[in-house]
N, C-alpha and C. Protein backbone atom coordinates (compact mmCIF):
# COMPACT_ATOMS: atom_id res chain seq x y z
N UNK A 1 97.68 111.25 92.07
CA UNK A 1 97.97 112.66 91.91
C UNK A 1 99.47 112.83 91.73
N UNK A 2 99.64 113.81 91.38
CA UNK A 2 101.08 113.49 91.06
C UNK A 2 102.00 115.54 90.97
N UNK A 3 102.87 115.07 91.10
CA UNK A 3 103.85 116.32 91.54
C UNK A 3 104.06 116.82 93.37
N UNK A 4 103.19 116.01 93.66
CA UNK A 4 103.14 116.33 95.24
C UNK A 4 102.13 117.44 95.40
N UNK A 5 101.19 117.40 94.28
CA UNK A 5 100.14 118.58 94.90
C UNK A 5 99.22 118.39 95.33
N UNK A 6 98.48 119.47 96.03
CA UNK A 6 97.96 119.11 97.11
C UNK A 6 96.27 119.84 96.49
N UNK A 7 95.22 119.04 96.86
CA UNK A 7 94.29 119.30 96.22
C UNK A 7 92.83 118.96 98.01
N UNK A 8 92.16 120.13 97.71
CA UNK A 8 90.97 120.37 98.86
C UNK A 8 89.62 120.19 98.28
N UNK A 9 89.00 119.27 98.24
CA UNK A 9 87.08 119.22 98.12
C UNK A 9 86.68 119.55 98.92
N UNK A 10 85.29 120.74 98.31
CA UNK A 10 84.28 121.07 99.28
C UNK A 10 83.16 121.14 99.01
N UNK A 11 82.05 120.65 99.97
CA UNK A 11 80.72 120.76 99.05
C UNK A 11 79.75 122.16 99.61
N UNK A 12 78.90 122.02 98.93
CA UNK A 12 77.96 122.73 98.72
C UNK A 12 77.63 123.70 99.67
N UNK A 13 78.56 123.58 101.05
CA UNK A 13 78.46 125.19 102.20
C UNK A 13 78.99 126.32 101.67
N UNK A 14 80.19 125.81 100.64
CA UNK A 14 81.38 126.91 100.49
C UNK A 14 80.74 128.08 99.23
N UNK A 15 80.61 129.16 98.90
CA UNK A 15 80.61 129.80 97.84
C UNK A 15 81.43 129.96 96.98
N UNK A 16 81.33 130.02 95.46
CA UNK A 16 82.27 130.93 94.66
C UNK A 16 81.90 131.94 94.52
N UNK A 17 82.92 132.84 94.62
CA UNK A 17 82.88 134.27 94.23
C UNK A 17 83.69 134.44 92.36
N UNK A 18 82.42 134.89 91.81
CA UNK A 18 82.79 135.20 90.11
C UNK A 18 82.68 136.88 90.23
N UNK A 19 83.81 137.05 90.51
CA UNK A 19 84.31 138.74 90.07
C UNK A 19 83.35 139.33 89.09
N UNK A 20 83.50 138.74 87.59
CA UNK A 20 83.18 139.40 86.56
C UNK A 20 81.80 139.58 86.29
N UNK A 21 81.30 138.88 87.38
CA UNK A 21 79.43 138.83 87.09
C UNK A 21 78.89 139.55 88.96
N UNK A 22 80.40 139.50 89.68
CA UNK A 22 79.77 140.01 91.16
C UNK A 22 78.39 139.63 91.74
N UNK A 23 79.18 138.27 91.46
CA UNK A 23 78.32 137.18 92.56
C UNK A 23 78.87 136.00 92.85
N UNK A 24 78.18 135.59 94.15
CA UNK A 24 78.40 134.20 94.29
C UNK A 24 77.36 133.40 94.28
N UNK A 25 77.80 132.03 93.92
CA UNK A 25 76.80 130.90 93.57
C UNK A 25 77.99 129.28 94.55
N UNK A 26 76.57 128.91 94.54
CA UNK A 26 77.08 127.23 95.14
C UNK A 26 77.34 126.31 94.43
N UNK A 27 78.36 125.75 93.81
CA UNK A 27 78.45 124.31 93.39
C UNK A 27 78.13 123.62 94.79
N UNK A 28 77.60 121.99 93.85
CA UNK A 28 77.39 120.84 94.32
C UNK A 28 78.76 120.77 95.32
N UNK A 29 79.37 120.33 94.21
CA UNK A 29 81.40 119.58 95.19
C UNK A 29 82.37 121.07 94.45
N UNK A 30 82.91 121.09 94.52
CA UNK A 30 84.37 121.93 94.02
C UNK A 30 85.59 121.56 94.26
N UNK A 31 86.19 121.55 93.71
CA UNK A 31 88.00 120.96 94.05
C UNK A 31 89.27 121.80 93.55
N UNK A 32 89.95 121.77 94.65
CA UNK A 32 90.51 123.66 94.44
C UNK A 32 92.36 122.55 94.16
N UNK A 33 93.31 123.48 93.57
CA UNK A 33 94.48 123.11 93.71
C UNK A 33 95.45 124.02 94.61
N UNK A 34 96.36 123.38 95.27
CA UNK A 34 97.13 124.29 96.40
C UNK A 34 96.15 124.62 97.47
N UNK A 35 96.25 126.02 97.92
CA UNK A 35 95.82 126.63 98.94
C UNK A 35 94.73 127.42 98.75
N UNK A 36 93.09 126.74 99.35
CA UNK A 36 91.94 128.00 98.83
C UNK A 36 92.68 129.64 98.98
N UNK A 37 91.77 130.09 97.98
CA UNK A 37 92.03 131.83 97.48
C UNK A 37 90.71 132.54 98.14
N UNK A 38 90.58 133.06 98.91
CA UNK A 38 88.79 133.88 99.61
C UNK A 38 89.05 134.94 99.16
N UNK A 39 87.79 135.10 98.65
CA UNK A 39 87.24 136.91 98.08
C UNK A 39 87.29 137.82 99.50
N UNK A 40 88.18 138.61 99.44
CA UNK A 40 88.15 139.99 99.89
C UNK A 40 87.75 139.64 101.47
N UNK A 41 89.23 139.11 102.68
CA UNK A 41 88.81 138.48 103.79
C UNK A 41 87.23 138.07 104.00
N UNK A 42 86.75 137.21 103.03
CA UNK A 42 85.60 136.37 103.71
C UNK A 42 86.02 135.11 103.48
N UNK A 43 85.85 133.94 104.56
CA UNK A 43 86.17 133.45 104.57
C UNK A 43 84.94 132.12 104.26
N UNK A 44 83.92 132.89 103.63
CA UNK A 44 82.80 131.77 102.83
C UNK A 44 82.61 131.72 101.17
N UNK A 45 83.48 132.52 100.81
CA UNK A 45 83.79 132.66 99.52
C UNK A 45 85.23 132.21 98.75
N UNK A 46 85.25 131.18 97.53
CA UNK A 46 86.42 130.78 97.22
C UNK A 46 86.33 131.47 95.50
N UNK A 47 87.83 131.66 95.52
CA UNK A 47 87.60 132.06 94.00
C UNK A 47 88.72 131.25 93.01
N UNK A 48 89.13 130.04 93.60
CA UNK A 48 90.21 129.52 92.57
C UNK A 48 89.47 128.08 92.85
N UNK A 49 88.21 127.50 92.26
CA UNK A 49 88.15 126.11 92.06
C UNK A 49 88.69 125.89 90.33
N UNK A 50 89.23 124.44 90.65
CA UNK A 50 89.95 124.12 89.40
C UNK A 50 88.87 122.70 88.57
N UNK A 51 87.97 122.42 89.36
CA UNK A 51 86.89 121.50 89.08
C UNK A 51 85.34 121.88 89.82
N UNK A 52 84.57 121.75 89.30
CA UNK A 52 83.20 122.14 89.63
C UNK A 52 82.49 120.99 89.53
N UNK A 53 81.64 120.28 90.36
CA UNK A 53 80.64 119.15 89.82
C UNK A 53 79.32 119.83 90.58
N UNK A 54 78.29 119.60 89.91
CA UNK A 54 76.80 119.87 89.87
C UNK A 54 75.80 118.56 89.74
N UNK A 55 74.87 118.38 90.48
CA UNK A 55 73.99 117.27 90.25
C UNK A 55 72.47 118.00 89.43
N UNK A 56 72.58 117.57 88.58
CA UNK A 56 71.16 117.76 87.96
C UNK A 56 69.79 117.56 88.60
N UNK A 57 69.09 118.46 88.78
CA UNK A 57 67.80 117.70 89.08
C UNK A 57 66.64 118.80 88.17
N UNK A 58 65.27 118.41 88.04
CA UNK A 58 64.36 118.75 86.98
C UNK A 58 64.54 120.43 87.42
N UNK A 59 64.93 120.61 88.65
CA UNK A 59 64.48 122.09 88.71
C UNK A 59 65.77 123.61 88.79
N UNK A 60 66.67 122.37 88.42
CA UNK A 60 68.10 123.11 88.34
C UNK A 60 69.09 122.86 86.98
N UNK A 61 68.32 122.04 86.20
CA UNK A 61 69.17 121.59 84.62
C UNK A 61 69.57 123.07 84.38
N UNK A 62 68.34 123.46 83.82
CA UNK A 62 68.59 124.72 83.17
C UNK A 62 69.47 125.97 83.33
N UNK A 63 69.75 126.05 84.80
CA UNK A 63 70.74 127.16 85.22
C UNK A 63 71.71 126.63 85.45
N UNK A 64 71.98 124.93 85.80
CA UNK A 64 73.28 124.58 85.52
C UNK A 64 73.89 124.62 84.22
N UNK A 65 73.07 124.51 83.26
CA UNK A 65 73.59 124.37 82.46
C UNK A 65 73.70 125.91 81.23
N UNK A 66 73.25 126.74 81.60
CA UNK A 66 73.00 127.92 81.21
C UNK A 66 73.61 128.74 81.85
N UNK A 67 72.71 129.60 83.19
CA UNK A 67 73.53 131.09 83.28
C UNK A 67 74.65 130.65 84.77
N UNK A 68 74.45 129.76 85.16
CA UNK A 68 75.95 129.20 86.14
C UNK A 68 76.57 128.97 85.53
N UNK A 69 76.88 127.81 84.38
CA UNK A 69 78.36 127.31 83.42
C UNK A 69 78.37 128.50 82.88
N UNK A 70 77.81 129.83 82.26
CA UNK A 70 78.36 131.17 81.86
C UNK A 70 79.25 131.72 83.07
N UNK A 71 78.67 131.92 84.47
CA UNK A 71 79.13 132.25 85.45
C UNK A 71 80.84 131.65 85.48
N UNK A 72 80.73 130.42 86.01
CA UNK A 72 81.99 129.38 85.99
C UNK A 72 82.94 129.54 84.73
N UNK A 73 82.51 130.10 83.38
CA UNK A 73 83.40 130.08 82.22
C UNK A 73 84.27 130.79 82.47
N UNK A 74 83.93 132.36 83.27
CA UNK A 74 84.75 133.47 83.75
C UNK A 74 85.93 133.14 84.88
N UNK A 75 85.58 132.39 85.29
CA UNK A 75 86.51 131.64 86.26
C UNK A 75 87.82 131.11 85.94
N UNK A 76 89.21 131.84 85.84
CA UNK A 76 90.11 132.11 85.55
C UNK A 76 90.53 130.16 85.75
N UNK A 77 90.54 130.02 87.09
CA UNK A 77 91.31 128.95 87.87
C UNK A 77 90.44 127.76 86.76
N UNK A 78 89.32 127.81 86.78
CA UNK A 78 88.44 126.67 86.20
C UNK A 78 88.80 125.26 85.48
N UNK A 79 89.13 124.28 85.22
CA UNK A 79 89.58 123.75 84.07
C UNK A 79 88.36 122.57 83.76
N UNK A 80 87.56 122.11 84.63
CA UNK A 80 86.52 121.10 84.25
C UNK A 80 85.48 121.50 84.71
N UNK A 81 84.50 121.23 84.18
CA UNK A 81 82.69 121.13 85.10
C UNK A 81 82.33 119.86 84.59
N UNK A 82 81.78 119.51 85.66
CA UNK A 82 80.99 118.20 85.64
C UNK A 82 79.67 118.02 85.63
N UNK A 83 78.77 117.95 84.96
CA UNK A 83 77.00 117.73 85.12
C UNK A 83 76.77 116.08 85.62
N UNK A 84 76.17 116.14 86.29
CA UNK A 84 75.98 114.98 87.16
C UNK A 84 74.61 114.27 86.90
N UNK A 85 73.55 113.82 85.89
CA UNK A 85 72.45 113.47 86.31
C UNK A 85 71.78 112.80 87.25
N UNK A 86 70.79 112.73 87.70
CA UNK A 86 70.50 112.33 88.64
C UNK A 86 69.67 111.24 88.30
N UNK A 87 68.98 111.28 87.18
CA UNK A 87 67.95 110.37 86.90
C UNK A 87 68.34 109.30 85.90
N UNK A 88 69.00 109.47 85.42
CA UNK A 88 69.67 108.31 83.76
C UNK A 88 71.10 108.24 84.21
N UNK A 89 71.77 107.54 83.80
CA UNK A 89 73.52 107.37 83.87
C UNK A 89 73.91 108.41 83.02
N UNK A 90 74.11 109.74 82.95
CA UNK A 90 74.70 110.70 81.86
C UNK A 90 75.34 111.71 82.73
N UNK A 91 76.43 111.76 82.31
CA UNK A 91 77.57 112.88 82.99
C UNK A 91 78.09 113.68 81.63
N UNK A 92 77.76 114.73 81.94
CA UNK A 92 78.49 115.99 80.80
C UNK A 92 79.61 116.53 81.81
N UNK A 93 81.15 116.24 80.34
CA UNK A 93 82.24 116.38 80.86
C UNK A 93 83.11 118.02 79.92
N UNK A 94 82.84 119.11 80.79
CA UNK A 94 83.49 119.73 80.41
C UNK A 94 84.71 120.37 80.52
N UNK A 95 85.63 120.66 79.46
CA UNK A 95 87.33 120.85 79.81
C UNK A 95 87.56 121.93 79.04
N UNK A 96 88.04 122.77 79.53
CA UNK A 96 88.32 124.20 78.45
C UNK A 96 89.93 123.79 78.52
N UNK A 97 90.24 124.32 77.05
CA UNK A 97 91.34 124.23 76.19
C UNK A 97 92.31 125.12 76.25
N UNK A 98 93.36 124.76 75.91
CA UNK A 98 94.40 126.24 76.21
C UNK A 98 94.09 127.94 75.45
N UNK A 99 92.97 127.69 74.47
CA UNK A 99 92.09 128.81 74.13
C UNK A 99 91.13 129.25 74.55
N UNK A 100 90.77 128.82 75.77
CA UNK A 100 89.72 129.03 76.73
C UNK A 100 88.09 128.79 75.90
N UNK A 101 88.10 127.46 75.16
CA UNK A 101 87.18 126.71 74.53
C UNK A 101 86.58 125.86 75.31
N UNK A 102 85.35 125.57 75.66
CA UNK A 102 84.84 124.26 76.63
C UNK A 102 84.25 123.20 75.83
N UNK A 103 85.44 122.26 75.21
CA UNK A 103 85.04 120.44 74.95
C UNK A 103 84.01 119.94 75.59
N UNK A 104 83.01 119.46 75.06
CA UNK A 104 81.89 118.63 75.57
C UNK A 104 82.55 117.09 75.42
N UNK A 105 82.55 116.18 76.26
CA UNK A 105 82.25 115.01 76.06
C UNK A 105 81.37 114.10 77.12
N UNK A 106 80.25 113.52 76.89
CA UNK A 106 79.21 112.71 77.43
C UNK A 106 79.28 111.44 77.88
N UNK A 107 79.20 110.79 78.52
CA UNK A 107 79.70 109.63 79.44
C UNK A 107 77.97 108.77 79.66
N UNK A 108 77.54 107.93 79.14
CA UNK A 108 76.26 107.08 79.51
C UNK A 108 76.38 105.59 79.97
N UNK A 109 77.30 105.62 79.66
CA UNK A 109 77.74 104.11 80.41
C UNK A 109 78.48 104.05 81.43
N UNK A 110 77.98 102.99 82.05
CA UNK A 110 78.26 103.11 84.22
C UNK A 110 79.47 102.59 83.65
N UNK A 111 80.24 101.81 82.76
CA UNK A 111 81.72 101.27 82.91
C UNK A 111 82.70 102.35 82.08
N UNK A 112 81.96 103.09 81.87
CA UNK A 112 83.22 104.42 81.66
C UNK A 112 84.24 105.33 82.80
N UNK A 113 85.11 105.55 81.72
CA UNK A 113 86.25 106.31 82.39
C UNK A 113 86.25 107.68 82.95
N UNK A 114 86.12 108.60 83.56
CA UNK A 114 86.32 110.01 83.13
C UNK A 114 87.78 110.05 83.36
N UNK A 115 88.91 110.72 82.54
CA UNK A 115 89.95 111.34 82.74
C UNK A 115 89.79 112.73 83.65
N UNK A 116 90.14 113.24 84.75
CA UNK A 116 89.93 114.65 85.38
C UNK A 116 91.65 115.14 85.41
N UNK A 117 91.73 116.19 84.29
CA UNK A 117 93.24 116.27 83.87
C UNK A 117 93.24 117.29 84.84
N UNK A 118 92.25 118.47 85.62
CA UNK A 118 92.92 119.11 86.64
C UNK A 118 93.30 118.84 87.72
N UNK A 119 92.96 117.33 88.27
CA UNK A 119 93.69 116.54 89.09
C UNK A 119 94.11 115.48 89.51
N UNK A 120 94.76 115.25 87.88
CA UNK A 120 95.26 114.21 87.27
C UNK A 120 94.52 112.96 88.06
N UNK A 121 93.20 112.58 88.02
CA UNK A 121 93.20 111.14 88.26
C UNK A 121 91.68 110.39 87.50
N UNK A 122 91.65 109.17 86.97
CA UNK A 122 90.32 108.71 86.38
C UNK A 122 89.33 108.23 87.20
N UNK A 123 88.24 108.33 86.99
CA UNK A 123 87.29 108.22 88.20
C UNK A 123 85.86 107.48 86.99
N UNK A 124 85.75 106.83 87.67
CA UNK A 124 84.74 105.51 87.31
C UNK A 124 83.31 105.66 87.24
N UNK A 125 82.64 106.10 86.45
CA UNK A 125 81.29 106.50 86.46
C UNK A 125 80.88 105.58 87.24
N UNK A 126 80.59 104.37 87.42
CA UNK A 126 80.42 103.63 88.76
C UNK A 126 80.16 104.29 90.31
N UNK A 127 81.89 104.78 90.60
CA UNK A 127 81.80 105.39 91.52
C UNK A 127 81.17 106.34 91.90
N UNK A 128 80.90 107.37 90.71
CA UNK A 128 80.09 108.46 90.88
C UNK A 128 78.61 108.34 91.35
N UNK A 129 77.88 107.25 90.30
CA UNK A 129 76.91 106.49 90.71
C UNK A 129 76.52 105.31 91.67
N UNK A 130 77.68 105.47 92.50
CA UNK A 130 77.51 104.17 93.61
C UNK A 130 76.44 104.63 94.61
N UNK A 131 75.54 103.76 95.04
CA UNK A 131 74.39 104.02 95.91
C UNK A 131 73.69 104.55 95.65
N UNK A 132 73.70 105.01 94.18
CA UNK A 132 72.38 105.48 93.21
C UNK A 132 71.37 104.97 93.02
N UNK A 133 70.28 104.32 92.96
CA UNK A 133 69.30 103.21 92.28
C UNK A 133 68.85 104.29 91.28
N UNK A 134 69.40 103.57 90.18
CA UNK A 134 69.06 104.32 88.59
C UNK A 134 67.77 102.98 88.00
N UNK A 135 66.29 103.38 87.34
CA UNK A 135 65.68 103.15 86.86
C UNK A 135 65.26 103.33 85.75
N UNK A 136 65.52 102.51 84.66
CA UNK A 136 65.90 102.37 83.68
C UNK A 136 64.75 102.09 82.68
């Protein structure tokens, strides 16, 4: 990491609060930069994650990948989402652009890289999948 900043993961207790849709929803993990931001003194709601990861499963693809990543697009702080599968080695890597565009790129091989430029560090599809038993 680098600049001396300081970066907080949290999983799946914490809420985001999306202003523009006035609601909150749960990511999987979230990873905030600096100091969490809470909606309106509550202190179970965050509104500045700068990374989002989600695990896929048959009964949640669809809203992860549909009306939550709409949710999360509004999300000022945002800069990556991560789709996580659960069942095949496939990670969907998304990065919005300084035009507030979201880049797809797809990851299927366990010896790939991900770059995570909102907190500056590469992380090893491996790792992601460690203690997985993937059946192939």
């Amino acid at each position: 990491m680098c600049n001396n900043q300081t970066y907080e993961v949290f999983s799946s207790d914490l809420r985001v609060w999306i202003p523009e849709h006035k609601r909150g929803v749960y990511p999987d993990v979230m990873v905030i930069t600096g100091d969490a931001i809470f909606n309106e003194n509550r202190q179970d709601e965050i509104v500045n994650p700068c990374l989002i990861f989600e695990v896929l499963s048959p009964s949640t693809s669809s809203y992860d990948r549909g009306d939550k990543f709409l949710y999360y697009r509004s999300i000022s702080y945002l800069k990556e989402y991560i789709l996580v599968d659960q069942v095949n080695y496939f990670i969907e890597h998304y990065t919005k652009t300084e035009n507030n565009q979201w880049l797809l790129q797809e990851y299927q091989d366990i010896n790939d890289m991900i770059k995570l430029n909102s907190i500056d560090i590469d992380l090893k599809i491996s790792d992601i999948y460690e203690n997985i038993s993937i059946t192939k």
